[in-house]
Protein backbone atom coordinates (compact mmCIF):
# COMPACT_ATOMS: atom_id res chain seq x y z
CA UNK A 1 -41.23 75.97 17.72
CA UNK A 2 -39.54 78.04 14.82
CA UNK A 3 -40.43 81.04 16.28
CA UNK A 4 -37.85 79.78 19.57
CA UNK A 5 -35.68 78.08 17.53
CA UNK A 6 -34.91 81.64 15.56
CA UNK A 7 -34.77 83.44 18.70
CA UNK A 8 -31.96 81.00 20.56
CA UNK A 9 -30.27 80.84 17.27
CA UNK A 10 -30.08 84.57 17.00
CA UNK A 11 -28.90 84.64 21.17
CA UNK A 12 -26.66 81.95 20.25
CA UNK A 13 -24.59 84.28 17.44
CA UNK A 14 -24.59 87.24 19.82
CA UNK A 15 -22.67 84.79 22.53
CA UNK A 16 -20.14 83.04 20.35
CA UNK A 17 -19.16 86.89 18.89
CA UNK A 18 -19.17 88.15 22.21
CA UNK A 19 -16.97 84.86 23.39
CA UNK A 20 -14.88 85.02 20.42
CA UNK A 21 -13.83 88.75 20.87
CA UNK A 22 -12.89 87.64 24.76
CA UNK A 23 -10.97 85.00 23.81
CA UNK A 24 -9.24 87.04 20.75
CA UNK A 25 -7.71 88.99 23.92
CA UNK A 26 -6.98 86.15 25.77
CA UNK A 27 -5.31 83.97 23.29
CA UNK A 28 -3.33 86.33 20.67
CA UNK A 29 -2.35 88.63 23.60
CA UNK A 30 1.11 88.67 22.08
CA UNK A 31 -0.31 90.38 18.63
CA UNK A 32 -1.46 93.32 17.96
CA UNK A 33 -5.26 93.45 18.68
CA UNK A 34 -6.61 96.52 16.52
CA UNK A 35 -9.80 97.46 18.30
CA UNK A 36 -10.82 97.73 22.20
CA UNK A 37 -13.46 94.82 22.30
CA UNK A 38 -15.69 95.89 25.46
CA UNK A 39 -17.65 98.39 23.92
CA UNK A 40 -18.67 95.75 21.03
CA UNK A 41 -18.40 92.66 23.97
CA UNK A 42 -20.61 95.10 26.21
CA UNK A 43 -23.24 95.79 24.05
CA UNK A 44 -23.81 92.50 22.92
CA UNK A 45 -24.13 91.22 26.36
CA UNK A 46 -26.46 94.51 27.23
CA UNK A 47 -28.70 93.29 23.80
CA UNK A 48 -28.92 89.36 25.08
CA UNK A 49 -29.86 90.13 28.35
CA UNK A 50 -32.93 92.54 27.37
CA UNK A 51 -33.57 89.65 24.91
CA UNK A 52 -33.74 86.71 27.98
CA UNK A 53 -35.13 89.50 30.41
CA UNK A 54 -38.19 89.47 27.89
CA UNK A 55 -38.13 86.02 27.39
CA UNK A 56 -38.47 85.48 31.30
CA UNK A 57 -41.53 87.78 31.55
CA UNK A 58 -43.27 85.88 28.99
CA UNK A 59 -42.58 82.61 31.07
CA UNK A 60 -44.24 84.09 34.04
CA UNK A 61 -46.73 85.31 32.17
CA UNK A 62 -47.29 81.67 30.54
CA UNK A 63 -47.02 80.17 34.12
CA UNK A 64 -49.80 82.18 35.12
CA UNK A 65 -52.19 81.55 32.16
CA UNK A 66 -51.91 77.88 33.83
CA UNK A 67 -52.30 79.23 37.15
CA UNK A 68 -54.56 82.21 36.58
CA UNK A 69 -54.42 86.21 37.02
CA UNK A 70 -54.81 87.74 39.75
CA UNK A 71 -56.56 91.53 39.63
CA UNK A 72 -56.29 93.67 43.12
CA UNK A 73 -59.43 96.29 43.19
CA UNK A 74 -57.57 98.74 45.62
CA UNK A 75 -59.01 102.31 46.52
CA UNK A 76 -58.96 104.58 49.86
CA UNK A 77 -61.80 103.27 52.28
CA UNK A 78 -65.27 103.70 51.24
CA UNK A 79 -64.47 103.55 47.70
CA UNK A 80 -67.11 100.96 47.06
CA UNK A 81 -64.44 98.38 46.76
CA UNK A 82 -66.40 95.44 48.42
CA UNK A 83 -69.37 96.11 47.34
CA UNK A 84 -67.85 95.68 43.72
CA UNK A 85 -66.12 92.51 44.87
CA UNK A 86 -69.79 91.11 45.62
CA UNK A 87 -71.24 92.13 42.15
CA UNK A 88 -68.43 90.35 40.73
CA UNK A 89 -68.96 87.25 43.07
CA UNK A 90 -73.07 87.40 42.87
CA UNK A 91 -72.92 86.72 46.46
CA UNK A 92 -71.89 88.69 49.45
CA UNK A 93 -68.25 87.78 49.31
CA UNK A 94 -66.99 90.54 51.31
CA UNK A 95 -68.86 92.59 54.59
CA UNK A 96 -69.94 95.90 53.31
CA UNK A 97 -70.17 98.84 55.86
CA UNK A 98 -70.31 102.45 55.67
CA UNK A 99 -67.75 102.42 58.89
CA UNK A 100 -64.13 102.83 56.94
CA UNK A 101 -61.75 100.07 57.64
CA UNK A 102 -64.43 97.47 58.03
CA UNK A 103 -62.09 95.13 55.49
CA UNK A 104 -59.12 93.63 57.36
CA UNK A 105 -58.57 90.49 55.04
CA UNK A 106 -57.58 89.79 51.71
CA UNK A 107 -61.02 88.27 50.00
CA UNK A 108 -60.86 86.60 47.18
CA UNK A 109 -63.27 85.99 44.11
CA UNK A 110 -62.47 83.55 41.36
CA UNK A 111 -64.13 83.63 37.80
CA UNK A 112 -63.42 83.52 33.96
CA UNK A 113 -62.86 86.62 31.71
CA UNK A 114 -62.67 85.30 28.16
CA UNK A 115 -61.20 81.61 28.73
CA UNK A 116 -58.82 83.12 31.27
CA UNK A 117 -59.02 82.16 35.30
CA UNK A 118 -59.23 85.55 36.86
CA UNK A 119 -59.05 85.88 40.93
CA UNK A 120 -60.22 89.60 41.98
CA UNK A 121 -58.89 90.27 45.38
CA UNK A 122 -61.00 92.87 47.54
CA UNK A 123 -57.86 94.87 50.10
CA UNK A 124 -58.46 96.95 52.49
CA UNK A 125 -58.86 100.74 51.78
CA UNK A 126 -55.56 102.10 51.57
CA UNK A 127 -55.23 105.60 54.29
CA UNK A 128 -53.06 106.66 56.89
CA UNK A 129 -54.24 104.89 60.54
CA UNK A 130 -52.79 104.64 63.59
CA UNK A 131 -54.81 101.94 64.10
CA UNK A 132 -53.02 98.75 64.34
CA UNK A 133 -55.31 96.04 62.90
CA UNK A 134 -56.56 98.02 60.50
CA UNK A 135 -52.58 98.89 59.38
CA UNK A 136 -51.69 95.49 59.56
CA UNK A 137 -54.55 95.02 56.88
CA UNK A 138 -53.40 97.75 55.10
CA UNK A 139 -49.76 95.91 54.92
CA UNK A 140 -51.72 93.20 53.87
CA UNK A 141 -53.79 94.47 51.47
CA UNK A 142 -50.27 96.47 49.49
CA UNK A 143 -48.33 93.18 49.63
CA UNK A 144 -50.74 91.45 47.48
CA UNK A 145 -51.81 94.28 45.20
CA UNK A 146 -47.87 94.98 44.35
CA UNK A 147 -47.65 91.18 43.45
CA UNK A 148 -51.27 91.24 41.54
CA UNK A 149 -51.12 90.66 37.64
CA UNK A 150 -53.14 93.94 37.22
CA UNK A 151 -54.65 96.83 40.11
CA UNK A 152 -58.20 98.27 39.42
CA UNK A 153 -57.74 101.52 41.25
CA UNK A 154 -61.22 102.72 42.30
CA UNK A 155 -61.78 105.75 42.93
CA UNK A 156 -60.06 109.72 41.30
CA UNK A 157 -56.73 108.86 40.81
CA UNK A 158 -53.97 105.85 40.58
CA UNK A 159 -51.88 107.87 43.58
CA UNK A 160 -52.51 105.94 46.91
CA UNK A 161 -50.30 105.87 49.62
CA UNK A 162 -47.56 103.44 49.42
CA UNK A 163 -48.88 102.04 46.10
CA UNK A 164 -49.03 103.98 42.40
CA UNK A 165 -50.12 102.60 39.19
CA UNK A 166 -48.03 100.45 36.88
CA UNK A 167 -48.36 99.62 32.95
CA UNK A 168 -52.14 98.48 32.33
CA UNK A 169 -53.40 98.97 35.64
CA UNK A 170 -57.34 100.35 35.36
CA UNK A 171 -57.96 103.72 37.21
CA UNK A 172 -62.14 103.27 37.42
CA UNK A 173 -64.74 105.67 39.14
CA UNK A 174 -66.61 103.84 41.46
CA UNK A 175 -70.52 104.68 42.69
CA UNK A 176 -71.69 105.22 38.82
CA UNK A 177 -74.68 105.22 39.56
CA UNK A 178 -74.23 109.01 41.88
CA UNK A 179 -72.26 110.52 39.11
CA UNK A 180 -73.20 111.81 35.53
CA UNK A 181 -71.07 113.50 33.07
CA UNK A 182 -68.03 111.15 33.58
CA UNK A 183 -66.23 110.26 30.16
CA UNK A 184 -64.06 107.59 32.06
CA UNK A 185 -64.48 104.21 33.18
CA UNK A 186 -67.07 104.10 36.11
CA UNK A 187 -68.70 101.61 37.63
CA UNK A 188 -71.45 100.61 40.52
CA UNK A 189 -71.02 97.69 42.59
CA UNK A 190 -74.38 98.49 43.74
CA UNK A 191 -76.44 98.35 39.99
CA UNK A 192 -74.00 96.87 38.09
CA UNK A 193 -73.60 99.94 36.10
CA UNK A 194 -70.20 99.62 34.04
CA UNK A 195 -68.92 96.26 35.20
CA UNK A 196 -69.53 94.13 31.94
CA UNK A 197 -67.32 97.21 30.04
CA UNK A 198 -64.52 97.15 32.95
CA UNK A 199 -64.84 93.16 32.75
CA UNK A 200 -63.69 93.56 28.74
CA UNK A 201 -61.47 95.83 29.38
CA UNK A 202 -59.22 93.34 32.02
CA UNK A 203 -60.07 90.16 29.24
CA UNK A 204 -58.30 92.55 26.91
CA UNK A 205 -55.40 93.43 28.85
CA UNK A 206 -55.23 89.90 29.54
CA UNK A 207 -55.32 88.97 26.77
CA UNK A 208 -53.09 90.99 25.33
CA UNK A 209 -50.26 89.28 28.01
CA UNK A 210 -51.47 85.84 26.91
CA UNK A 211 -50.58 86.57 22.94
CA UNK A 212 -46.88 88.14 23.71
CA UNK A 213 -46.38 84.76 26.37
CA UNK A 214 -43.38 83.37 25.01
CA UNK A 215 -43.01 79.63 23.71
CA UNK A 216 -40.04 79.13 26.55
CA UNK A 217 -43.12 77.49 29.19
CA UNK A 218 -41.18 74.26 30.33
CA UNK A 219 -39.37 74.00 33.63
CA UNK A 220 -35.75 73.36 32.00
CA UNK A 221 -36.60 76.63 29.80
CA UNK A 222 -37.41 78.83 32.53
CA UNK A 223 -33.85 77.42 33.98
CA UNK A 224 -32.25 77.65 30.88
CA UNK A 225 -32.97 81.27 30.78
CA UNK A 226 -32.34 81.88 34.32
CA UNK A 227 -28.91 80.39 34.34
CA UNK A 228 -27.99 82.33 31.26
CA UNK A 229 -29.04 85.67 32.36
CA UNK A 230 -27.49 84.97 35.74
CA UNK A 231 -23.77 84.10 33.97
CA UNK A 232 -24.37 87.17 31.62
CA UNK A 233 -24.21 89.65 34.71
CA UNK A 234 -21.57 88.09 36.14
CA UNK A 235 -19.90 88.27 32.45
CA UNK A 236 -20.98 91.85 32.49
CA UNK A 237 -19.64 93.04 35.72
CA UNK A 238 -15.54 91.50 34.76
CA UNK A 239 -16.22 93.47 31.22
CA UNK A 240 -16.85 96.38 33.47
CA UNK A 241 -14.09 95.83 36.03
CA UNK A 242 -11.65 98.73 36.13
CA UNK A 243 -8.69 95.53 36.18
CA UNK A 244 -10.65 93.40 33.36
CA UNK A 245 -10.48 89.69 34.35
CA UNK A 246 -11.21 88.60 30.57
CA UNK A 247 -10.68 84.77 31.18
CA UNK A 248 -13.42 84.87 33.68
CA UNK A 249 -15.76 86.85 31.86
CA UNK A 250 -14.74 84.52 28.88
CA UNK A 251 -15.47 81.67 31.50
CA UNK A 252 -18.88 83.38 31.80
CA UNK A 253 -20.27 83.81 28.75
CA UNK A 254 -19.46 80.03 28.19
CA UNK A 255 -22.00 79.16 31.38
CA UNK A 256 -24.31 80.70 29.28
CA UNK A 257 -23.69 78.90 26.04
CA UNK A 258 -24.20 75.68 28.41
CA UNK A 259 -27.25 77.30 30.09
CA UNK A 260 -28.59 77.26 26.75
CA UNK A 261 -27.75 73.83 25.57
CA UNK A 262 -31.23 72.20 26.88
CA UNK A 263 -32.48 74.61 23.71
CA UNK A 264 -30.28 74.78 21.11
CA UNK A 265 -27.24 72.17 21.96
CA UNK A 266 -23.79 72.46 22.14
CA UNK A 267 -21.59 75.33 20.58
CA UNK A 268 -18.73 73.54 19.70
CA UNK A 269 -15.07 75.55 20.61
CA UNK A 270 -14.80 75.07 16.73
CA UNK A 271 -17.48 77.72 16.49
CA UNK A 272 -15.64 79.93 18.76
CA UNK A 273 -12.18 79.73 16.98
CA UNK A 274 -13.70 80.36 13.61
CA UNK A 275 -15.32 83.34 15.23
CA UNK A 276 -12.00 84.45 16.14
CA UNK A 277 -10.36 83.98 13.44
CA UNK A 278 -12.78 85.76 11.04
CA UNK A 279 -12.73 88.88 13.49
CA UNK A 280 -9.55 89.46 13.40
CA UNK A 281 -7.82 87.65 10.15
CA UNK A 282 -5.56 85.99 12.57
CA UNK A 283 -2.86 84.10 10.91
CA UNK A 284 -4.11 84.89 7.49
């Protein structure tokens, strides 16, 4: 798309300058260079890679439009955590017990918020145990919520040991139905009090992850990337080298021109020299 082709084009300028002032070094070492280049080479590399670091977030987040979200309800013991799984599901999904611990397994529920596939994953209650199934549950049950797309914390508070809230997770009051003068989210798994508001408010975060998914969605993109961010921070670390190896970090930045190519094509050394040349008024 434009929208790609403006972005690469843009990445593309920031490498050949970048290249350029390298090779300035490299080949005119004999002249008189007026200006120390890694401070301008550093921060162009620092600029691309934020650039490509966002770009690869928005492929995941593409891959897992096709895939589907996942959304980890997590919560100490007791926090009504199944029993909100089984709302969800319309069927008992999950064993519901007022004995703590009673969830062991990682129980999924599959559905669709707003055109999206959704999985909600029901984990055991997060506490301290010295109980080893129920810890080995607990391993369990942080492994996948750390990897989940988005963590409905049930219960106070998004503090739970060995897991705390990242950017959009959902910190909801579960049991709605004993509470009253709560301004928050809340919600019963046991009336269904709250769960068609905390259902639009996932589709929205969602959402909001689907619109900023970049256009980069193919395989050779995600490569393409990839390989470019990899030979940037290896580009990055010579620049930073106390005994500057400039031909290699020269050597470097050209991976990532390659890396690139499946995008944008070839940057021709013609580019580069011209780059050079109007940098420094070489031979002029």
């Amino acid at each position: 798309s434009g929208s790609v082709g403006q972005r690469v084009d843009s990445w593309r300028r920031d490498l050949i300058r970048a290249g350029a002032l390298l090779e300035a070094t490299i080949d005119f070492a004999d002249e008189e260079v007026p200006v120390d280049v890694s401070p301008e080479v550093m921060g162009l590399i620092d600029g691309l890679m934020a650039d490509l670091g966002r770009e690869a977030a928005a492929v995941a987040a593409a891959e897992r439009i096709r895939d589907g979200f996942e959304v980890a309800i997590v919560g100490a013991p007791n926090a009504g955590k199944s029993t909100l799984l089984n709302r969800l599901a319309g069927r008992e999904a999950a064993i519901t017990s007022d004995i703590a611990g009673t969830t062991r397994d990682v129980i999924e529920v599959r559905m669709e918020i707003d055109g999206l596939a959704v999985t909600f994953l029901d984990t055991a209650g997060l506490r301290e145990t010295e109980d080893v199934l129920e810890q080995a549950g607990i391993d369990r049950a942080l492994a996948r919520a750390q990897g989940a797309d988005l963590r409905l914390f049930l219960g106070e508070g998004a503090e739970l040991p060995g897991l705390a809230a990242q950017v959009d997770d959902l910190v909801v009051r579960g049991k709605a139905d004993t509470i009253s003068g709560y301004d928050g989210l809340a919600v019963s798994g046991l009336t269904g009090a709250g769960v068609t508001e905390v259902l639009a408010r996932i589709g929205d975060i969602l959402q909001g992850r689907v619109a900023s998914a970049g256009a980069l969605v193919r395989e050779r993109h995600r490569l393409a990337v990839t390989g470019a961010l990899t030979a940037l921070a290896e580009a990055r670390a010579e620049v930073l080298r106390e005994n500057q190896r400039v031909e290699l970090a020269a050597d470097h930045l050209r991976r990532a021109v390659r890396a690139l190519d499946a995008l944008v094509g070839r940057v021709d050394v013609d580019d580069l020299l011209g780059e050079i040349f109007a940098s420094f008024c070489i031979g002029k």
